[in-house]
Each structure stands twice: as structure tokens, then as C-alpha cells.
PDB file of N, CA and C in Angstrom:
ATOM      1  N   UNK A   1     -16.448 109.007  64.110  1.00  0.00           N
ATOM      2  CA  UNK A   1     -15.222 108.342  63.706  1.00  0.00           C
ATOM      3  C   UNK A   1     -15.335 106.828  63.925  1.00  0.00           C
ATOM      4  N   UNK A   2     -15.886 106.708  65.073  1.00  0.00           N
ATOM      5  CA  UNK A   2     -16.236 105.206  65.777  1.00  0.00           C
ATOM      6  C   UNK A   2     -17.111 104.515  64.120  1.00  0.00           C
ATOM      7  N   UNK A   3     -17.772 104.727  63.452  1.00  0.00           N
ATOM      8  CA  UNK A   3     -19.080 104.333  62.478  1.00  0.00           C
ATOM      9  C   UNK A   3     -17.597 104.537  61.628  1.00  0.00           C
ATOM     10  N   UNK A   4     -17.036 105.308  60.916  1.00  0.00           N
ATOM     11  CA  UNK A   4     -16.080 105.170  60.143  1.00  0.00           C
ATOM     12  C   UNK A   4     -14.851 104.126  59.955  1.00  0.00           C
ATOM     13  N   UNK A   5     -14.938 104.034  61.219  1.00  0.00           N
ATOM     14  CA  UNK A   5     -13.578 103.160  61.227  1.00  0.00           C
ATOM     15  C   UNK A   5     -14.201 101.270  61.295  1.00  0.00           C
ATOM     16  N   UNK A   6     -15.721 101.060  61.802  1.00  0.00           N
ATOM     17  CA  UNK A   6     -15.797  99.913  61.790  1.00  0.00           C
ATOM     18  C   UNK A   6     -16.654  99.556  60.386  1.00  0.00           C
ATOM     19  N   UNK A   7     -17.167 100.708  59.859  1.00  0.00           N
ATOM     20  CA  UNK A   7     -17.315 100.142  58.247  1.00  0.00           C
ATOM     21  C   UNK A   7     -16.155 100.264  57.192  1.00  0.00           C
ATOM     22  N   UNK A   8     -15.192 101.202  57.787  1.00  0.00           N
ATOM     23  CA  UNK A   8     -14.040 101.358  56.506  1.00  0.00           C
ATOM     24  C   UNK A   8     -14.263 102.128  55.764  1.00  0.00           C
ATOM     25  N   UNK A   9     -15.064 102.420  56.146  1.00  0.00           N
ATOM     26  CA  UNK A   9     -15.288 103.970  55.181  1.00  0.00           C
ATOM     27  C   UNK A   9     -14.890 105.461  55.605  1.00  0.00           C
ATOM     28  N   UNK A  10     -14.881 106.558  54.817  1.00  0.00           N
ATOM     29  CA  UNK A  10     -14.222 107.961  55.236  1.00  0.00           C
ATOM     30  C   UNK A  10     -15.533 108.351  55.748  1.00  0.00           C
ATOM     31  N   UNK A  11     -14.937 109.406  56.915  1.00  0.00           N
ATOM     32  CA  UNK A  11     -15.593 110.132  57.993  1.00  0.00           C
ATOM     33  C   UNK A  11     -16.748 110.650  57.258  1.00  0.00           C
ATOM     34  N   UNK A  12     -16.567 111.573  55.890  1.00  0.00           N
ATOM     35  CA  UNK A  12     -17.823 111.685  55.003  1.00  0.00           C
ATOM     36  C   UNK A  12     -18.697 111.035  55.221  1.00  0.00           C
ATOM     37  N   UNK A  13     -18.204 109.680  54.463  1.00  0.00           N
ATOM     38  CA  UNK A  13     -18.810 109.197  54.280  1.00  0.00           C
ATOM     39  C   UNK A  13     -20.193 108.595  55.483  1.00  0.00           C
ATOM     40  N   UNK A  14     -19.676 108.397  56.708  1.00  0.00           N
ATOM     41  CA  UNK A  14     -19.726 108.021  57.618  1.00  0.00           C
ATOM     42  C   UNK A  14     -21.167 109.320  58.304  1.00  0.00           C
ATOM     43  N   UNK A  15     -20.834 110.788  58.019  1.00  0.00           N
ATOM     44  CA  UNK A  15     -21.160 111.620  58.554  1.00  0.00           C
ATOM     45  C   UNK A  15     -22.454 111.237  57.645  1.00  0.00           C
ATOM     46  N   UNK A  16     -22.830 111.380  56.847  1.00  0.00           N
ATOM     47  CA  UNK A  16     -23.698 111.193  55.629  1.00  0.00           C
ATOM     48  C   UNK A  16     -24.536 110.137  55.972  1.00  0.00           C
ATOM     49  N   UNK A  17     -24.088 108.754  56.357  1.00  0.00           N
ATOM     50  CA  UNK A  17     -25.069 107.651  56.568  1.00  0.00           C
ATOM     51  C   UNK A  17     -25.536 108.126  57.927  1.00  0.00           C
ATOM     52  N   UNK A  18     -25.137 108.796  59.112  1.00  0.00           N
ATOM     53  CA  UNK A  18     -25.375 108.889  60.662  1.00  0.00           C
ATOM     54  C   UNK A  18     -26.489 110.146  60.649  1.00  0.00           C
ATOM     55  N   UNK A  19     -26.281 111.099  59.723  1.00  0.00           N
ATOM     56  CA  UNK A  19     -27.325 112.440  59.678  1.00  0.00           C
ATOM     57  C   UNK A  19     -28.865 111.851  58.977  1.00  0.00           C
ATOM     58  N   UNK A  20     -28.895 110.578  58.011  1.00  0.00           N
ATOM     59  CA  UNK A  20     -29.720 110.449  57.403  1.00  0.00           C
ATOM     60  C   UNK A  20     -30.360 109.377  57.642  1.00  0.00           C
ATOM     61  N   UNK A  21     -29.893 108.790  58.746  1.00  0.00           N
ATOM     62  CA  UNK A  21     -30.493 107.439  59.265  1.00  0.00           C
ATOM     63  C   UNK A  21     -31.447 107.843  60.429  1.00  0.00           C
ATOM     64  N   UNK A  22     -32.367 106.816  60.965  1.00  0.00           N
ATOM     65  CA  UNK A  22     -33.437 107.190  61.388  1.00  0.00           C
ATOM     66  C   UNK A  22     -32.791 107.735  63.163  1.00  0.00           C
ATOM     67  N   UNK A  23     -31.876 106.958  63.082  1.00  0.00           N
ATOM     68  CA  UNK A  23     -30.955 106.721  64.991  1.00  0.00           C
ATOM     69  C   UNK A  23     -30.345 108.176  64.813  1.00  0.00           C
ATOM     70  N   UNK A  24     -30.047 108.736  63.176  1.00  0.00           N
ATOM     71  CA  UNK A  24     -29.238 109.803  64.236  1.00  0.00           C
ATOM     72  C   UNK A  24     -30.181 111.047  63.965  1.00  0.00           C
ATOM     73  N   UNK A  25     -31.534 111.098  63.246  1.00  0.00           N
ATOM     74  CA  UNK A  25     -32.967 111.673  63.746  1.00  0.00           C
ATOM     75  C   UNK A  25     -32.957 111.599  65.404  1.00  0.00           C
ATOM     76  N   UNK A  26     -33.219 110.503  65.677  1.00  0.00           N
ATOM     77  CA  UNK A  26     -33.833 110.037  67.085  1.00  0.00           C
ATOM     78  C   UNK A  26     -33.097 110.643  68.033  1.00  0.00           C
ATOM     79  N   UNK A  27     -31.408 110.639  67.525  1.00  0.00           N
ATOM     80  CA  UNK A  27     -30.554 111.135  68.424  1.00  0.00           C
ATOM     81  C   UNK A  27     -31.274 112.653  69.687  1.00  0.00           C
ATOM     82  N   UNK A  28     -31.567 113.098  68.948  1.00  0.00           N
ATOM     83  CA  UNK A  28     -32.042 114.803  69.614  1.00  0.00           C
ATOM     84  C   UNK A  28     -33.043 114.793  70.105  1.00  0.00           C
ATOM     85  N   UNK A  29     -33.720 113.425  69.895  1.00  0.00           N
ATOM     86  CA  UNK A  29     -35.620 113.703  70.589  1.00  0.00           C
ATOM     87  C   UNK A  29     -35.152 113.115  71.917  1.00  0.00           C
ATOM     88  N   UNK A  30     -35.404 113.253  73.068  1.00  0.00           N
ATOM     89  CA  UNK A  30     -35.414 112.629  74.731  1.00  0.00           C
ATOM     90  C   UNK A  30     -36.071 111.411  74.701  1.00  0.00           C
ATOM     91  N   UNK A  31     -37.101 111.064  74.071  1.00  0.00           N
ATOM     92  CA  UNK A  31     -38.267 110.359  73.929  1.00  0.00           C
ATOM     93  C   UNK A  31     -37.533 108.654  73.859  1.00  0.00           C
ATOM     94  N   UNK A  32     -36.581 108.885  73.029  1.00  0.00           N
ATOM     95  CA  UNK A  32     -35.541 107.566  72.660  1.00  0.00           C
ATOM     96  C   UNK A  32     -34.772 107.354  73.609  1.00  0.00           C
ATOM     97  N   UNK A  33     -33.915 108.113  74.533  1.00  0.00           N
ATOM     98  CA  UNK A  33     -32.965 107.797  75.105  1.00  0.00           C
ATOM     99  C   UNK A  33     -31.633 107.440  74.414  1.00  0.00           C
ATOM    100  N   UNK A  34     -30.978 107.725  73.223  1.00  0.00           N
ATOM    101  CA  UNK A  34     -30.023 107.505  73.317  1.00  0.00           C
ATOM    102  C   UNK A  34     -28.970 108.847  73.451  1.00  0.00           C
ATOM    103  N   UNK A  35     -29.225 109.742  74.375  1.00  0.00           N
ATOM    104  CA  UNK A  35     -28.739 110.391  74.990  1.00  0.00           C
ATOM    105  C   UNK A  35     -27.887 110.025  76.098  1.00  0.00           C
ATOM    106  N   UNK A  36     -28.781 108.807  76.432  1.00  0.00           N
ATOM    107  CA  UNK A  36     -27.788 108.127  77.615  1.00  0.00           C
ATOM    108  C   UNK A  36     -27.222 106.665  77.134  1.00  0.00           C
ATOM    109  N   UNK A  37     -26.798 106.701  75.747  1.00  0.00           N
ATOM    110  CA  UNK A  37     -26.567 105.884  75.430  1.00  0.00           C
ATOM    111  C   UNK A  37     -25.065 105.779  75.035  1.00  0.00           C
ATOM    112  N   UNK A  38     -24.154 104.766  75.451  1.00  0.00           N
ATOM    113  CA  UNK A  38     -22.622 105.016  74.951  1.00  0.00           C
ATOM    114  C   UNK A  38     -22.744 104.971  73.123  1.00  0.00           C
ATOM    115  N   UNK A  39     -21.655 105.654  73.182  1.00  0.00           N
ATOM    116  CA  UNK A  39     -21.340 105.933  71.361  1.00  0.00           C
ATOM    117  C   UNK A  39     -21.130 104.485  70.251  1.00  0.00           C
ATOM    118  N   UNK A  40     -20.937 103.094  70.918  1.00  0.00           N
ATOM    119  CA  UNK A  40     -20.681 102.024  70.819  1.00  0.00           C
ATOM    120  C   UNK A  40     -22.344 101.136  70.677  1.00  0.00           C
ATOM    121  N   UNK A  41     -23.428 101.526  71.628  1.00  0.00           N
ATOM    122  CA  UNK A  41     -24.482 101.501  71.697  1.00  0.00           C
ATOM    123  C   UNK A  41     -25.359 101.974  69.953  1.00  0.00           C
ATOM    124  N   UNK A  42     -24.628 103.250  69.933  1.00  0.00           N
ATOM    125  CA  UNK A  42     -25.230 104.024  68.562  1.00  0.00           C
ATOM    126  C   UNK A  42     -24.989 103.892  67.441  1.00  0.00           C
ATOM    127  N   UNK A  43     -23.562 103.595  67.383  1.00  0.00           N
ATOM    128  CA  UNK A  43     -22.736 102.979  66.362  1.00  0.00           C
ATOM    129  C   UNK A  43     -23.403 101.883  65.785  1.00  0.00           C
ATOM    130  N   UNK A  44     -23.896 100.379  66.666  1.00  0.00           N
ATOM    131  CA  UNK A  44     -24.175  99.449  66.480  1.00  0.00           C
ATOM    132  C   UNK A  44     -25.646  99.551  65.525  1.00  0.00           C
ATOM    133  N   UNK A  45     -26.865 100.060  66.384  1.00  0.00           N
ATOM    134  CA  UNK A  45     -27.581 100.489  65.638  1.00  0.00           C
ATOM    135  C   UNK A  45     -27.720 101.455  64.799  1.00  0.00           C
ATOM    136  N   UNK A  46     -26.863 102.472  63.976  1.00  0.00           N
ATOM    137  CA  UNK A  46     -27.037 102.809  62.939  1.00  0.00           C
ATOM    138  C   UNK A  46     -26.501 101.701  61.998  1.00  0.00           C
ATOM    139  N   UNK A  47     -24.995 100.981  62.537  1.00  0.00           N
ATOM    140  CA  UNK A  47     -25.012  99.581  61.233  1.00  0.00           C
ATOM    141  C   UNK A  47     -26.452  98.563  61.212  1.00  0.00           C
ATOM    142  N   UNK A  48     -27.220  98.206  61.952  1.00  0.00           N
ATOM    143  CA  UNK A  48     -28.195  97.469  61.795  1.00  0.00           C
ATOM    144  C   UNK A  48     -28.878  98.215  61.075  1.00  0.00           C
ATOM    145  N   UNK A  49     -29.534  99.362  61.321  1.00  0.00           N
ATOM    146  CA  UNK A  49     -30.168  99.855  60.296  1.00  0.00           C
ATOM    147  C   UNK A  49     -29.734 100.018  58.842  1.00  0.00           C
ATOM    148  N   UNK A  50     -28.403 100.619  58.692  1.00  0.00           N
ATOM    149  CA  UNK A  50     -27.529 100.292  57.423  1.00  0.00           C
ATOM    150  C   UNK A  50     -27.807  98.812  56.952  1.00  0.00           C
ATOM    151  N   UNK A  51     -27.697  97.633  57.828  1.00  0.00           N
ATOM    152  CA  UNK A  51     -27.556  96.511  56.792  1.00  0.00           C
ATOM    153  C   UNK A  51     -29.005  96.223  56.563  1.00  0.00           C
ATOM    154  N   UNK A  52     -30.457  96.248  57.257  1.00  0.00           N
ATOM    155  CA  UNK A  52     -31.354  96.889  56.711  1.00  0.00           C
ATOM    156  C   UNK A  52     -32.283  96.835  55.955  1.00  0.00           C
ATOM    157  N   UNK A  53     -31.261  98.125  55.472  1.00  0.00           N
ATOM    158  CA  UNK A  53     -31.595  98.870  54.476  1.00  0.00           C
ATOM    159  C   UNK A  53     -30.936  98.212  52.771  1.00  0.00           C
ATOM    160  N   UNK A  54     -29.545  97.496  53.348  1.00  0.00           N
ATOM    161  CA  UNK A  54     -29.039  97.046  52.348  1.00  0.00           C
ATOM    162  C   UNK A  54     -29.608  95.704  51.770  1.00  0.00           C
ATOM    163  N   UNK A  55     -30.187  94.903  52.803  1.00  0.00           N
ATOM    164  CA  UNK A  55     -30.752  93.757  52.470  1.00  0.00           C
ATOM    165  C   UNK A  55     -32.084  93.836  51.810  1.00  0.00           C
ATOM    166  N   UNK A  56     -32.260  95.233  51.682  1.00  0.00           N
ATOM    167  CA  UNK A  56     -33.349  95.368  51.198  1.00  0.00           C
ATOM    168  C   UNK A  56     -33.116  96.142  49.856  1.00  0.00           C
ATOM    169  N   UNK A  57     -32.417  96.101  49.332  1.00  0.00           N
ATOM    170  CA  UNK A  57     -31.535  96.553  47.468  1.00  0.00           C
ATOM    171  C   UNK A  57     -31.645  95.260  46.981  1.00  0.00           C
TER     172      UNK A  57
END
């Protein structure tokens, strides 16, 4: 919801960029640590990766 609400976009939408980005891969491996990472932490870098990706269109 946190990723939804600071791009403005619907939760879909939101769910869709976070499952297919590389951070929310990484999410489940230990190896990364953002297991111990606040949701604000994760948020941030899936938008970096989002913009990116966009600067690169």
C-alpha cells in the first residue's frame, strides 16, 4: 500500500511493479537482508529501481 500511495497509483498496480522487480525477487532470499529491512527502506528501492528502469525508455 506504502509503494501505492507514494506513486499514486492503484494497489494493482503497485502489486505488479513490487512482484516483478528485482527487490521484491530479493525479498525471500536471506542473502540480501531486506528481511530486516523497514517497509519504507523497500519501498524506496523498488522506486529507484522503477525510475531506472524508466530512464532507460
Amino acid at each position: 500500500m506504502q509503494l501505492s500511495e507514494e506513486l499514486n497509483i492503484s494497489s494493482k498496480r503497485a502489486m505488479l511493479i513490487f512482484y516483478n522487480s528485482t527487490v521484491g525477487n530479493q525479498l525471500h532470499d536471506p542473502k540480501y537482508g531486506y528481511q530486516l529491512m523497514s517497509d519504507t527502506y523497500i519501498v524506496n528501492d523498488i522506486k529507484a529501481e522503477f525510475a531506472n528502469i524508466q530512464s532507460l525508455s
